[in-house]
C-alpha atoms as a PDB file:
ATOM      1  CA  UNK A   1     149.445 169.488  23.320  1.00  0.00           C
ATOM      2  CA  UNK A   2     149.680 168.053  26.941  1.00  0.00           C
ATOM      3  CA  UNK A   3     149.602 164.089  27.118  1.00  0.00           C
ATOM      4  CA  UNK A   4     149.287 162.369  30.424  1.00  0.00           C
ATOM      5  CA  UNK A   5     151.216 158.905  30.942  1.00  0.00           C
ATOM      6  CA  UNK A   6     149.416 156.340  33.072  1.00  0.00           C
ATOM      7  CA  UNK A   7     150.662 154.583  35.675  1.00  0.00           C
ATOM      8  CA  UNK A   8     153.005 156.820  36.166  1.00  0.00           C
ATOM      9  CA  UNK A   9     151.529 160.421  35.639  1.00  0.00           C
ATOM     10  CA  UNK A  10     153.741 162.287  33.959  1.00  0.00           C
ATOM     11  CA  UNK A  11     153.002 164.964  31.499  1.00  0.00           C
ATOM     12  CA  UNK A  12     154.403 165.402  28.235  1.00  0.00           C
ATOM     13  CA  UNK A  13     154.243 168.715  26.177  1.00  0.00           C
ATOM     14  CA  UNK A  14     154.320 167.116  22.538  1.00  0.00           C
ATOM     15  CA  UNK A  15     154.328 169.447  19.929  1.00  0.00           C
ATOM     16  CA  UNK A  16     152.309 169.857  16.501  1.00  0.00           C
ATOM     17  CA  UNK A  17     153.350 167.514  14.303  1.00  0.00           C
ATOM     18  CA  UNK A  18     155.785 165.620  16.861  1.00  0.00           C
ATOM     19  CA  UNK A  19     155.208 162.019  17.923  1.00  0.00           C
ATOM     20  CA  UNK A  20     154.843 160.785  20.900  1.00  0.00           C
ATOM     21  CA  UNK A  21     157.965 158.936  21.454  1.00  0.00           C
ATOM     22  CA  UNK A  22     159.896 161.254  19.828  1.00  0.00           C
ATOM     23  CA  UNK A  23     158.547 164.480  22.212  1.00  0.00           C
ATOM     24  CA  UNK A  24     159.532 162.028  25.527  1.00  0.00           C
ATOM     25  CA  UNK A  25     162.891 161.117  24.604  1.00  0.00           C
ATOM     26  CA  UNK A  26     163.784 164.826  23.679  1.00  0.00           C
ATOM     27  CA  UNK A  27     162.052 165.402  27.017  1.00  0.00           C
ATOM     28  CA  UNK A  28     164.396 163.121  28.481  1.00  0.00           C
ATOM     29  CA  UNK A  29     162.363 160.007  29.794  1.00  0.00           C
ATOM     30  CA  UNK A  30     163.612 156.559  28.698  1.00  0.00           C
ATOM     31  CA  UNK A  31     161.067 154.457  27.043  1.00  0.00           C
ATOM     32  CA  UNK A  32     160.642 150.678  25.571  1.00  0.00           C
ATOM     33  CA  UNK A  33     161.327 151.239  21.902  1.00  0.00           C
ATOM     34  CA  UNK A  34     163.274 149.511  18.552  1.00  0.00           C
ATOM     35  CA  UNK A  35     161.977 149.163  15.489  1.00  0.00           C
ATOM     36  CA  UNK A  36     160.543 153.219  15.285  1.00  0.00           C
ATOM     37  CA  UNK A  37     158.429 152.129  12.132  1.00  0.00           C
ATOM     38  CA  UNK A  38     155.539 150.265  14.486  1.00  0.00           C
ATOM     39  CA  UNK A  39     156.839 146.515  13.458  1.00  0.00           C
ATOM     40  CA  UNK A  40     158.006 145.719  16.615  1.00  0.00           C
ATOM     41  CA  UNK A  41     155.650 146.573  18.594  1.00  0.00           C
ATOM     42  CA  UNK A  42     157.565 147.329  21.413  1.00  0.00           C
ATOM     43  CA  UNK A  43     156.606 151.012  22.077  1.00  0.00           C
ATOM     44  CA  UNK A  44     152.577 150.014  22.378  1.00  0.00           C
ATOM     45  CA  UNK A  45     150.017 152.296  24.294  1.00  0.00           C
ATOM     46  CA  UNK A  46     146.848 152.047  24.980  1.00  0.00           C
ATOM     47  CA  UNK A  47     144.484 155.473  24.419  1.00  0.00           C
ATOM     48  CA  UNK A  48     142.924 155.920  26.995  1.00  0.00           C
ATOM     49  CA  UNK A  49     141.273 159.937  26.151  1.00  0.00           C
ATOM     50  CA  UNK A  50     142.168 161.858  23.224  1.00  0.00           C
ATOM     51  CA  UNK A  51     142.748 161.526  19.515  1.00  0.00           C
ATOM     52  CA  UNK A  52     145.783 160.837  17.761  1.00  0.00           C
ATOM     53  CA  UNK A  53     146.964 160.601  13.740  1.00  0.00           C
ATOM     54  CA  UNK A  54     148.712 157.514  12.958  1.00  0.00           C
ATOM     55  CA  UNK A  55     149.421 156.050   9.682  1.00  0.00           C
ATOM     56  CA  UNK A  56     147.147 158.517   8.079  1.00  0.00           C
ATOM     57  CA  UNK A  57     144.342 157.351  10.275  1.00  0.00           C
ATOM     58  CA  UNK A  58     142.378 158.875  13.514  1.00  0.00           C
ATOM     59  CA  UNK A  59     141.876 156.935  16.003  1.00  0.00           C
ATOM     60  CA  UNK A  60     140.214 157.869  19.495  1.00  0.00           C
ATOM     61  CA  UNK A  61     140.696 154.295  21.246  1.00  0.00           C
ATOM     62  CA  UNK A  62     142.447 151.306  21.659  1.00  0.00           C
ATOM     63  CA  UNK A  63     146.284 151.020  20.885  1.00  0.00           C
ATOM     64  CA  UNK A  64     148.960 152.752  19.107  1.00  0.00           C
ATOM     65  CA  UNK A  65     152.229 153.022  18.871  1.00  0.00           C
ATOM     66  CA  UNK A  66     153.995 156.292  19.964  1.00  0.00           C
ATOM     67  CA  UNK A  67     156.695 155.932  17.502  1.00  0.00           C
ATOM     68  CA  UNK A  68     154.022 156.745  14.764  1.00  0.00           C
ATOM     69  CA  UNK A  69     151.070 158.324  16.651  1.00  0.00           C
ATOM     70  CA  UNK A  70     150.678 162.255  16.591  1.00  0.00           C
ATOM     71  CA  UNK A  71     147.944 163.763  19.415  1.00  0.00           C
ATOM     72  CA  UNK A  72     145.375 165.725  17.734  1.00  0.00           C
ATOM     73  CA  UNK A  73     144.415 166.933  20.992  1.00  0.00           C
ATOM     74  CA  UNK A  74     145.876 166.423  24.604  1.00  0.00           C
ATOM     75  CA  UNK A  75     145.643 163.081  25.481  1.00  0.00           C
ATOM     76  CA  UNK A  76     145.640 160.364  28.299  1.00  0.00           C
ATOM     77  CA  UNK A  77     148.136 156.615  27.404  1.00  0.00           C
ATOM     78  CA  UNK A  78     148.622 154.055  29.278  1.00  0.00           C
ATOM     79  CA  UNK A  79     152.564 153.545  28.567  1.00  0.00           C
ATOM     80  CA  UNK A  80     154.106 150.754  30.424  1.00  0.00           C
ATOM     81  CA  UNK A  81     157.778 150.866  30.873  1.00  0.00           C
ATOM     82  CA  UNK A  82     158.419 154.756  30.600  1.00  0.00           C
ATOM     83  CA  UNK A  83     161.146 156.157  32.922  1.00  0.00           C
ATOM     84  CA  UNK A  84     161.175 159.729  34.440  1.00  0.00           C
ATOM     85  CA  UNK A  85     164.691 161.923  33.216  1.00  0.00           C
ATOM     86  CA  UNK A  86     166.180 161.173  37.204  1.00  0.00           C
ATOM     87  CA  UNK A  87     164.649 157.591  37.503  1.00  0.00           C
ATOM     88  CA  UNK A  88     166.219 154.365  37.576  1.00  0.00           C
ATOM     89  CA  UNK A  89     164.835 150.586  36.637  1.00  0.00           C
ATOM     90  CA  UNK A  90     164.921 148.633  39.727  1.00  0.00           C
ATOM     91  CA  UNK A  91     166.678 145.463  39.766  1.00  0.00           C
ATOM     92  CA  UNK A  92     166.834 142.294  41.907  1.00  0.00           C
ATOM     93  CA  UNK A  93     170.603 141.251  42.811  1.00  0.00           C
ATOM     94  CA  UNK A  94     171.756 138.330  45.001  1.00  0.00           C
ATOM     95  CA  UNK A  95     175.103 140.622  46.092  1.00  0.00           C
ATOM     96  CA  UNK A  96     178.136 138.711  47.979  1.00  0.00           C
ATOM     97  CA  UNK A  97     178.451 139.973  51.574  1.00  0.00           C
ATOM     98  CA  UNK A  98     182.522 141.120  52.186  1.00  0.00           C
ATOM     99  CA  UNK A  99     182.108 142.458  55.594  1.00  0.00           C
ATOM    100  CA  UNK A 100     179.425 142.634  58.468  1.00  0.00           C
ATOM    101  CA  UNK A 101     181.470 144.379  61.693  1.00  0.00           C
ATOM    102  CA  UNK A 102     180.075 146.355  64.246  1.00  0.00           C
ATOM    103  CA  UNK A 103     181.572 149.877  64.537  1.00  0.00           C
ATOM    104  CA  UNK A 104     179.295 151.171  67.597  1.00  0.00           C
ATOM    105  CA  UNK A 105     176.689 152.397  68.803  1.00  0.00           C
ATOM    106  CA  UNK A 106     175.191 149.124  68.155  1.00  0.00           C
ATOM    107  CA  UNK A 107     175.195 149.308  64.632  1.00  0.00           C
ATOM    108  CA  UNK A 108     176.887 147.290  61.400  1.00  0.00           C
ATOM    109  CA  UNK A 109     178.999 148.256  58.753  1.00  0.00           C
ATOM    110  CA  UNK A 110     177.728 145.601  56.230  1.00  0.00           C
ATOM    111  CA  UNK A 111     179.621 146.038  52.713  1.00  0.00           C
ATOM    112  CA  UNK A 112     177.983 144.266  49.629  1.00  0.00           C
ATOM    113  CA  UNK A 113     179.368 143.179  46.450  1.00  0.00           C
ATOM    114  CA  UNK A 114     176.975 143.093  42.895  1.00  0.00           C
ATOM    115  CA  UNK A 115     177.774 140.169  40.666  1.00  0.00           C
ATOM    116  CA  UNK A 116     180.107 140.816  38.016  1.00  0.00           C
ATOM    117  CA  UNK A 117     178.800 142.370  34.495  1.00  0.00           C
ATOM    118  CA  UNK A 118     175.413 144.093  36.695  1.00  0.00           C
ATOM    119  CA  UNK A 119     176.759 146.973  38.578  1.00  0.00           C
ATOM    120  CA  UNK A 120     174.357 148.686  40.357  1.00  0.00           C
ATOM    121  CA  UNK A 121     172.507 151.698  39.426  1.00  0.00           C
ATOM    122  CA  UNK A 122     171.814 154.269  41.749  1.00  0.00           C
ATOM    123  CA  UNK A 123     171.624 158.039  42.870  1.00  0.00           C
ATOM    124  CA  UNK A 124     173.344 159.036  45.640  1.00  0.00           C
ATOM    125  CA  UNK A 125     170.814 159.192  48.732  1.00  0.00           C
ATOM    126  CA  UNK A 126     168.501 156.225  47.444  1.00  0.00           C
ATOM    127  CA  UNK A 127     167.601 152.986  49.594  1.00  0.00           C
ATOM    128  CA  UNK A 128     167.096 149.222  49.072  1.00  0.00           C
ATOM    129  CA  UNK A 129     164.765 146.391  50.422  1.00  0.00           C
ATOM    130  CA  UNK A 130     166.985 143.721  52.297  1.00  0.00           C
ATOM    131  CA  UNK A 131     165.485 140.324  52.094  1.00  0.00           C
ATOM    132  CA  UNK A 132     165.162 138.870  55.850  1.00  0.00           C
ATOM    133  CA  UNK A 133     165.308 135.070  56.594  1.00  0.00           C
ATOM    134  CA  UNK A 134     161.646 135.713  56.253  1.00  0.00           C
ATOM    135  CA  UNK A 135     161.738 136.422  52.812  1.00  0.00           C
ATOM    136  CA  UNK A 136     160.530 139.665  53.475  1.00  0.00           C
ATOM    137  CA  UNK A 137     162.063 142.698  52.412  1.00  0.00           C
ATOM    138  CA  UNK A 138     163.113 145.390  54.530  1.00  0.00           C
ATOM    139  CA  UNK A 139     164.031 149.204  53.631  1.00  0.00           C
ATOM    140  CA  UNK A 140     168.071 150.429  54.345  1.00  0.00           C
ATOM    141  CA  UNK A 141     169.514 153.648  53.589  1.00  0.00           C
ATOM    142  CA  UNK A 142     172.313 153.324  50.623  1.00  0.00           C
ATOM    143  CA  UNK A 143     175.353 154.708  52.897  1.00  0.00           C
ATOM    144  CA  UNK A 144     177.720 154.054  49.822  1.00  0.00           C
ATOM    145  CA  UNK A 145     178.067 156.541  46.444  1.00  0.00           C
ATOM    146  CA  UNK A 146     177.394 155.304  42.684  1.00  0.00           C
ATOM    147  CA  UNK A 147     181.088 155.844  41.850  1.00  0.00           C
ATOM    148  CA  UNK A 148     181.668 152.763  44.250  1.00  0.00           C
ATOM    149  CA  UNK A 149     180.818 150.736  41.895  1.00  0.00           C
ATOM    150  CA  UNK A 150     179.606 147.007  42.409  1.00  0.00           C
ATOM    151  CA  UNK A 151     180.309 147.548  46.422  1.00  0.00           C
ATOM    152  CA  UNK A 152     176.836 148.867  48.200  1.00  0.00           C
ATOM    153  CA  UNK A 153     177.369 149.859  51.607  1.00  0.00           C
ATOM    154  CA  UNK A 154     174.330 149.940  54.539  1.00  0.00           C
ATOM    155  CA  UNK A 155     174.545 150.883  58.078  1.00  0.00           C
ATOM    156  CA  UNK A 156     172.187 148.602  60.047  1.00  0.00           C
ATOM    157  CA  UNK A 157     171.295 149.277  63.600  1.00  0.00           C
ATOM    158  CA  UNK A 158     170.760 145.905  65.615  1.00  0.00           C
ATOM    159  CA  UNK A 159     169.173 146.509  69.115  1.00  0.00           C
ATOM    160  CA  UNK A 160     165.736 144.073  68.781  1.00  0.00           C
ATOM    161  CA  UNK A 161     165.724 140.482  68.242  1.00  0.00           C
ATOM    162  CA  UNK A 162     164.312 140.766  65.086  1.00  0.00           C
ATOM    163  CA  UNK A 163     167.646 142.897  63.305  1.00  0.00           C
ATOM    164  CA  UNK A 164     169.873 140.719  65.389  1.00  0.00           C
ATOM    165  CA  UNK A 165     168.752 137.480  63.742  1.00  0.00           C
ATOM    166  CA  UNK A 166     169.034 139.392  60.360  1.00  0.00           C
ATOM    167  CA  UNK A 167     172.406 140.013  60.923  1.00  0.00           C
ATOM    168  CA  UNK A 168     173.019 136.725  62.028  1.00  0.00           C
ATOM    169  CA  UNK A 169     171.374 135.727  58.662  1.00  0.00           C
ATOM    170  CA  UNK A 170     173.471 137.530  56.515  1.00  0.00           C
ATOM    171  CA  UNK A 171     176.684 136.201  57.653  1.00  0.00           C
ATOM    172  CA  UNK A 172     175.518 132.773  57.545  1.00  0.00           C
ATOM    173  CA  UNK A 173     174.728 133.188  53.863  1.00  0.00           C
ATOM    174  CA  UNK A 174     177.588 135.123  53.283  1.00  0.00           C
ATOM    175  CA  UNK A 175     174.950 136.625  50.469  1.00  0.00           C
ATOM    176  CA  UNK A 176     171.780 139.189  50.556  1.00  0.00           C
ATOM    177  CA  UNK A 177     169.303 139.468  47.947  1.00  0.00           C
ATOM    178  CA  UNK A 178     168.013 142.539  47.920  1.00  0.00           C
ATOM    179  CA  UNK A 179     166.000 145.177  45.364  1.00  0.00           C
ATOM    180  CA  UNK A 180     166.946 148.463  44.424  1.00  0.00           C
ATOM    181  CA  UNK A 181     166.622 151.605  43.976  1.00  0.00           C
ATOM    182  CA  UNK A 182     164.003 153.271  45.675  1.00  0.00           C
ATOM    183  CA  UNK A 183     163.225 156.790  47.124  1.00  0.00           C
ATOM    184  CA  UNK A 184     162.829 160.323  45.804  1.00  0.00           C
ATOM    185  CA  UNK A 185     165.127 161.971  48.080  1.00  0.00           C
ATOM    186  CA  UNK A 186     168.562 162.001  46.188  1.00  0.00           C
ATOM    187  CA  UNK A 187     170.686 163.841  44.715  1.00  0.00           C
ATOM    188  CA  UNK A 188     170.506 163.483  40.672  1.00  0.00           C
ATOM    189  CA  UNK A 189     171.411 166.511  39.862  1.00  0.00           C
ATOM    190  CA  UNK A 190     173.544 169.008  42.538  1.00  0.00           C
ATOM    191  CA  UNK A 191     171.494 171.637  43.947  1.00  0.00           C
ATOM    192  CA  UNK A 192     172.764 175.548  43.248  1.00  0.00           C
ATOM    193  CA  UNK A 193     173.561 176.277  46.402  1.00  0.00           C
ATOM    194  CA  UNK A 194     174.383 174.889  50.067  1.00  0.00           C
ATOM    195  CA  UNK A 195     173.679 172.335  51.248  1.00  0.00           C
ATOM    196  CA  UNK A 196     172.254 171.395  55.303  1.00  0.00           C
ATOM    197  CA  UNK A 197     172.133 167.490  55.900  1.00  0.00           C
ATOM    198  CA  UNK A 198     170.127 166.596  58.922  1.00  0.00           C
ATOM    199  CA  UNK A 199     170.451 162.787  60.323  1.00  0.00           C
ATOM    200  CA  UNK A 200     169.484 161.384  63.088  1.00  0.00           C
ATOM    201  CA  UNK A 201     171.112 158.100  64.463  1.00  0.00           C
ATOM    202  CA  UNK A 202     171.901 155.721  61.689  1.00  0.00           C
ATOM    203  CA  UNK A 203     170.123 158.302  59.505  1.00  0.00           C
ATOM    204  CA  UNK A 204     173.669 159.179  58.683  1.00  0.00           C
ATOM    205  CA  UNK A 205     173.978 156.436  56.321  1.00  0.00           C
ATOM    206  CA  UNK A 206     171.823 158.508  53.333  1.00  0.00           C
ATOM    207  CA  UNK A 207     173.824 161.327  54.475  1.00  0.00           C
ATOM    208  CA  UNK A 208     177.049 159.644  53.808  1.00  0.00           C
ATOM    209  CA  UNK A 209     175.775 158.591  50.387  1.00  0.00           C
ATOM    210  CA  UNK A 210     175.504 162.090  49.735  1.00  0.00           C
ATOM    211  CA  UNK A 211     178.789 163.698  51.230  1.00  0.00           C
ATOM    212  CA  UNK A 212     180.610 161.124  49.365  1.00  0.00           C
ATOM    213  CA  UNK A 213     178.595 161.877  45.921  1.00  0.00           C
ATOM    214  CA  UNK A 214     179.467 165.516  46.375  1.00  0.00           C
ATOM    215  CA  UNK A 215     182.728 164.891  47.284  1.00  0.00           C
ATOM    216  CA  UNK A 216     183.064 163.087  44.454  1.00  0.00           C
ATOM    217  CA  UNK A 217     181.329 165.347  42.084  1.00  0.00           C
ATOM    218  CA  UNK A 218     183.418 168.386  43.033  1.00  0.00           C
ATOM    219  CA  UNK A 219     180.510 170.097  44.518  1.00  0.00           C
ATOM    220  CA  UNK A 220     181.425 173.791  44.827  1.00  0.00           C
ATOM    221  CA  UNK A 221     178.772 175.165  47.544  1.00  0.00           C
ATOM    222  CA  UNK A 222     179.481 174.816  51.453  1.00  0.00           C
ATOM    223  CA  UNK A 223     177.720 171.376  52.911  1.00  0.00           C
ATOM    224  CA  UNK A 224     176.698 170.881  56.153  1.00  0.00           C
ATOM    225  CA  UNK A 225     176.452 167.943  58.216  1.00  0.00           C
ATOM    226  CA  UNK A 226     173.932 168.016  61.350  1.00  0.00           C
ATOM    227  CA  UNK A 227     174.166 164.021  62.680  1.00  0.00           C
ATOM    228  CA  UNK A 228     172.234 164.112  66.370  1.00  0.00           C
ATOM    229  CA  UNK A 229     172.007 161.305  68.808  1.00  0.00           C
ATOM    230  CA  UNK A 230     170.571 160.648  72.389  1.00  0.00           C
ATOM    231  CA  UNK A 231     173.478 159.530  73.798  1.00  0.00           C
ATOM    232  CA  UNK A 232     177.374 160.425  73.091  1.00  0.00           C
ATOM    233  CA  UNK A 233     177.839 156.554  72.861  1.00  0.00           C
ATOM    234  CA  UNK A 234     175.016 156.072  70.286  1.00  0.00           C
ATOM    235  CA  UNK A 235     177.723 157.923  67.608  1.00  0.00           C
ATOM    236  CA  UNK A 236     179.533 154.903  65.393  1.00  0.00           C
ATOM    237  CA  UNK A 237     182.579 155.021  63.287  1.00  0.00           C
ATOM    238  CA  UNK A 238     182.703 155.983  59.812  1.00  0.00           C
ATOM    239  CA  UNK A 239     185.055 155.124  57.436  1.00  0.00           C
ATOM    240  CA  UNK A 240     185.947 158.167  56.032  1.00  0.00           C
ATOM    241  CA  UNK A 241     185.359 161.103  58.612  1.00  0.00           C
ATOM    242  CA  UNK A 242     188.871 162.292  58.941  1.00  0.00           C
ATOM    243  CA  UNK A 243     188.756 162.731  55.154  1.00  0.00           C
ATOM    244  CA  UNK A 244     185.642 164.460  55.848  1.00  0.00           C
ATOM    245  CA  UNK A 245     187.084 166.576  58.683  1.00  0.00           C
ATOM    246  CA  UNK A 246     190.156 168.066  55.652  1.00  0.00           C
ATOM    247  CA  UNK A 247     187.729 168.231  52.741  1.00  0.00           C
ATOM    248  CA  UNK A 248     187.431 172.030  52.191  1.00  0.00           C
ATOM    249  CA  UNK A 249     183.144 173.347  52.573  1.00  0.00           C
ATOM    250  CA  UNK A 250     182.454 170.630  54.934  1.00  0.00           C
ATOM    251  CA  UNK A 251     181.349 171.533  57.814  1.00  0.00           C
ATOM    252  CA  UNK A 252     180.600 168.718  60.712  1.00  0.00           C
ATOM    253  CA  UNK A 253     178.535 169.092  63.323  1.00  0.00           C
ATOM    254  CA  UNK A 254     177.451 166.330  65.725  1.00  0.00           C
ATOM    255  CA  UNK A 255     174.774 167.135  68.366  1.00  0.00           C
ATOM    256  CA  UNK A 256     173.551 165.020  71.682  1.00  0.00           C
ATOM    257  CA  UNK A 257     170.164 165.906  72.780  1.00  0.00           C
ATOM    258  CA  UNK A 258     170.543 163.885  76.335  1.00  0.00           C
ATOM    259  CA  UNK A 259     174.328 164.593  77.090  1.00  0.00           C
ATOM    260  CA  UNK A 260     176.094 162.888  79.924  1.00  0.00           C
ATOM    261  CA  UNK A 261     179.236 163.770  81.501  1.00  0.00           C
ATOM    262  CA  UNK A 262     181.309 162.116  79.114  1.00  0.00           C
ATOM    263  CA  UNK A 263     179.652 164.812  76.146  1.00  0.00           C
ATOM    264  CA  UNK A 264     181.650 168.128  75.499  1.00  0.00           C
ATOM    265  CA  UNK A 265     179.734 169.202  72.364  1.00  0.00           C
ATOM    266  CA  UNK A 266     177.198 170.706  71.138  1.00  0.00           C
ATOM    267  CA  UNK A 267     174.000 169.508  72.919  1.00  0.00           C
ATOM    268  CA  UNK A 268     170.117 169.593  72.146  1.00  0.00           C
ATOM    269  CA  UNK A 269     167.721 169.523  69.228  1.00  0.00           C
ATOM    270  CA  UNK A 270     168.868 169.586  65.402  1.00  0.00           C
ATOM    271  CA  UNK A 271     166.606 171.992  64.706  1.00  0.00           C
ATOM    272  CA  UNK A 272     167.736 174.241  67.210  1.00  0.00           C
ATOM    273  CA  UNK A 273     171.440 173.496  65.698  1.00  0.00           C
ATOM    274  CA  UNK A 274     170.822 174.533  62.473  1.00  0.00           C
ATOM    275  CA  UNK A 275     168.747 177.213  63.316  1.00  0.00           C
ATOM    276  CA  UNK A 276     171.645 179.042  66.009  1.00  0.00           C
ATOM    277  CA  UNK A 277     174.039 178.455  62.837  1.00  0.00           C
ATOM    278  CA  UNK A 278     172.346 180.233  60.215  1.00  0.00           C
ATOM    279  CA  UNK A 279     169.748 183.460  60.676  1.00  0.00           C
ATOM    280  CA  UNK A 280     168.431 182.950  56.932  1.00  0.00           C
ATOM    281  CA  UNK A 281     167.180 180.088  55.673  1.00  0.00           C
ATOM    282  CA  UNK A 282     166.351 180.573  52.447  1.00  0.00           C
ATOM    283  CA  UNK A 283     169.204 179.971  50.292  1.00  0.00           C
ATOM    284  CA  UNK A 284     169.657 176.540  51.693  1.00  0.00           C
ATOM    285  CA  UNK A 285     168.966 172.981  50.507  1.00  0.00           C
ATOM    286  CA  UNK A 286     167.582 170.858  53.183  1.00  0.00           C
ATOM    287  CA  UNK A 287     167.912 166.849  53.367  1.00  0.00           C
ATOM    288  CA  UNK A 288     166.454 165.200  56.391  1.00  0.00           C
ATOM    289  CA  UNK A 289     166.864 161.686  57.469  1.00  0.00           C
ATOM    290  CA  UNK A 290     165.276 159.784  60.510  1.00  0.00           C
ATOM    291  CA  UNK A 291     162.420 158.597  62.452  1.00  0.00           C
ATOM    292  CA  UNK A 292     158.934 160.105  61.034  1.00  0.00           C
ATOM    293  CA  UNK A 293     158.439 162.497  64.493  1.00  0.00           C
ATOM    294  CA  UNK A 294     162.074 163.371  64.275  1.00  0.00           C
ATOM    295  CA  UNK A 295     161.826 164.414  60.769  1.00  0.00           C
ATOM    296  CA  UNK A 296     158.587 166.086  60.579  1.00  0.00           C
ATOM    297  CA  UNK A 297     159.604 167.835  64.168  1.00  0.00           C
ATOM    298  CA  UNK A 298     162.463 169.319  62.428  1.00  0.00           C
ATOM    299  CA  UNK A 299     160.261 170.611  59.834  1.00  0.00           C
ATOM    300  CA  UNK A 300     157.758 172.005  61.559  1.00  0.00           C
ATOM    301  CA  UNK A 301     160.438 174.484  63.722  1.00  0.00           C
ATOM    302  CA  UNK A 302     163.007 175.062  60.502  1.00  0.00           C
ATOM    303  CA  UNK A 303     159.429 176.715  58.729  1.00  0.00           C
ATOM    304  CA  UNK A 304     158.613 178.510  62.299  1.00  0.00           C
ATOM    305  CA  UNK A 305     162.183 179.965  61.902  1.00  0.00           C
ATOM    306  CA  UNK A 306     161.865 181.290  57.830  1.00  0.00           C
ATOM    307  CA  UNK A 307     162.181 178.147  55.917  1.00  0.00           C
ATOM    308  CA  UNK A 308     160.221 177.098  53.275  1.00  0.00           C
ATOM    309  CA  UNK A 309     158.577 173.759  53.767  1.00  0.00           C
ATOM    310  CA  UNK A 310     159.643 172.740  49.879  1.00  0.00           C
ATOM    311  CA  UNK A 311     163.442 173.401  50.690  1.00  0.00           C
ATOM    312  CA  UNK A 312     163.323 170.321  52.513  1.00  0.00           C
ATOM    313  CA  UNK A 313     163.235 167.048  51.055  1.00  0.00           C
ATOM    314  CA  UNK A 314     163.036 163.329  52.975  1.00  0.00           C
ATOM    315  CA  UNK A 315     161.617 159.930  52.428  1.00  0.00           C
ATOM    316  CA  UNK A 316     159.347 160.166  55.277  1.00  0.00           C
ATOM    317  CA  UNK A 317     157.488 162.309  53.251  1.00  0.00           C
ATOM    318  CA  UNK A 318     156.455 159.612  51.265  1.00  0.00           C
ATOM    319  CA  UNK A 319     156.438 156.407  53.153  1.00  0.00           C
ATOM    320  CA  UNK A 320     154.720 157.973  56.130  1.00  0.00           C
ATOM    321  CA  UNK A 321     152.663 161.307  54.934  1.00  0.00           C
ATOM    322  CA  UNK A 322     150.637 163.211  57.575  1.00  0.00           C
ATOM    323  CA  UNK A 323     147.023 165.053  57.094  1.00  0.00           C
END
């Protein structure tokens, strides 16, 4: 029997005889539980469709308690609380900042430190909200891996006023608050095959989340790194590229799509990159980072040239979805 978890949707595939909160955990998803006899109250739904056995009673309304109720029939709960195999609890921190430096480009390295006893928990390609002098909260890329620990690492690139006075900000404080994690567009679990990572500008701070993770992880298939830019200059430094450039199945590529005399790269599009690199598409693993045009641009050509529009995976794709 199929039952449906609101708010968050997901579908469980309970079988006869099974309670509910015994079908998600073997399922994988963590959920608010203790007691497992229904004194505690703690696993509580609310029926919203369905019918379920519990206690030797039907009931067709109001609440249970998964740890006891068995579906009858496939069902629709309102479940507070449950969490998806691959999905986190976010957390608010108030993190100690160790270093804000400029390494380019206009951008800054800022390095975070978690309080002691609450490391962060992320996967590798996630994002946080930053809280501005505002109070407001705005969205960076994680550039730093979950083996790192209580440091979180963020690439921020400070052109406008408004970036510049939240730099300015932070090393005032010499703290950030900020919320995490968010996004979709990680890397859980290692894909089966290569991997193409496709950044634009300071884009390349998800991307270095996940060269690190894989690095990390042992990751046995070849990964690619497409970072592009406008100008040569707009390239900053990262702290571990000539590790990068002796680590075995990574390959680097960095691309300038307005090259001046200075450039002696490879020049142009990403898209057009990644597409002179490889004639089949198919077997690859796509992660793109960057502006929504940029992004949806690269999609849009990497499909024209044999790609499969779900082989590529981004957060644009769910903060700013087209028709």
């Amino acid at each position: 029997m199929k039952v449906i978890l609101q708010p968050s949707g997901a579908q469980l595939e309970v079988q006869a005889g099974e309670r509910i909160l015994d079908a998600a955990r073997r399922l994988g998803y963590a959920c608010p539980q203790s007691c497992r006899n229904g004194n505690c109250h703690v696993c509580a739904a609310l029926l919203v469709e369905g019918r379920v056995r519990q206690g030797g009673e039907e009931r067709s309304q109001g609440e249970l308690f998964t740890c006891l109720a068995e579906p009858l029939e496939d069902c629709v709960l309102h479940w507070d609380g449950v969490l998806a195999p691959s999905e986190l609890p976010q957390r608010e921190l108030s993190c100690q900042l160790i270093e804000c430096q400029e390494v380019g480009g206009d951008v800054y390295r800022v390095r975070l430190r978690a309080p002691a006893g609450k490391p962060p928990r992320y996967h590798a390609g996630q994002y946080l909200l930053l809280q501005r002098q505002d109070g407001e909260y705005a969205a960076y890329s994680l550039a730093s891996a979950p083996h790192g620990g209580r440091e979180l690492e963020l690439h921020i690139l400070a052109r406008d006023e408004g970036t510049l006075a939240l730099v300015d900000f932070l090393r005032q404080q010499g703290f950030a608050r900020v919320q995490l994690p968010f996004g979709d567009t990680h890397l859980a679990e290692l894909p089966a095959g290569p991997l193409v990572l496709i950044a634009a500008g300071t884009g390349m701070g998800q991307m270095h989340s996940l060269i690190e993770h894989c690095r990390a992880a042992g990751f046995q298939h070849p990964v690619h790194l497409y970072w592009g830019v406008r100008h040569a200059e707009d390239f900053y430094q990262l702290p571990h590229w000539a590790d990068w450039q002796q680590t075995p199945g990574l390959h680097l590529h960095r691309v300038v799509s307005e090259p001046g005399n200075c450039w002696s790269g490879r020049c142009g599009l990403l898209h057009e990159a990644v597409c002179a690199d490889f004639a089949d598409l198919k077997p690859l693993f796509v992660y793109a980072s960057g502006s929504p045009a940029m992004v949806y641009g690269t999609l849009d050509a990497l499909v024209a040239a044999g790609m499969d529009a779900h082989q590529m995976r981004a957060d644009v794709f769910a903060y700013a979805p087209r028709d």
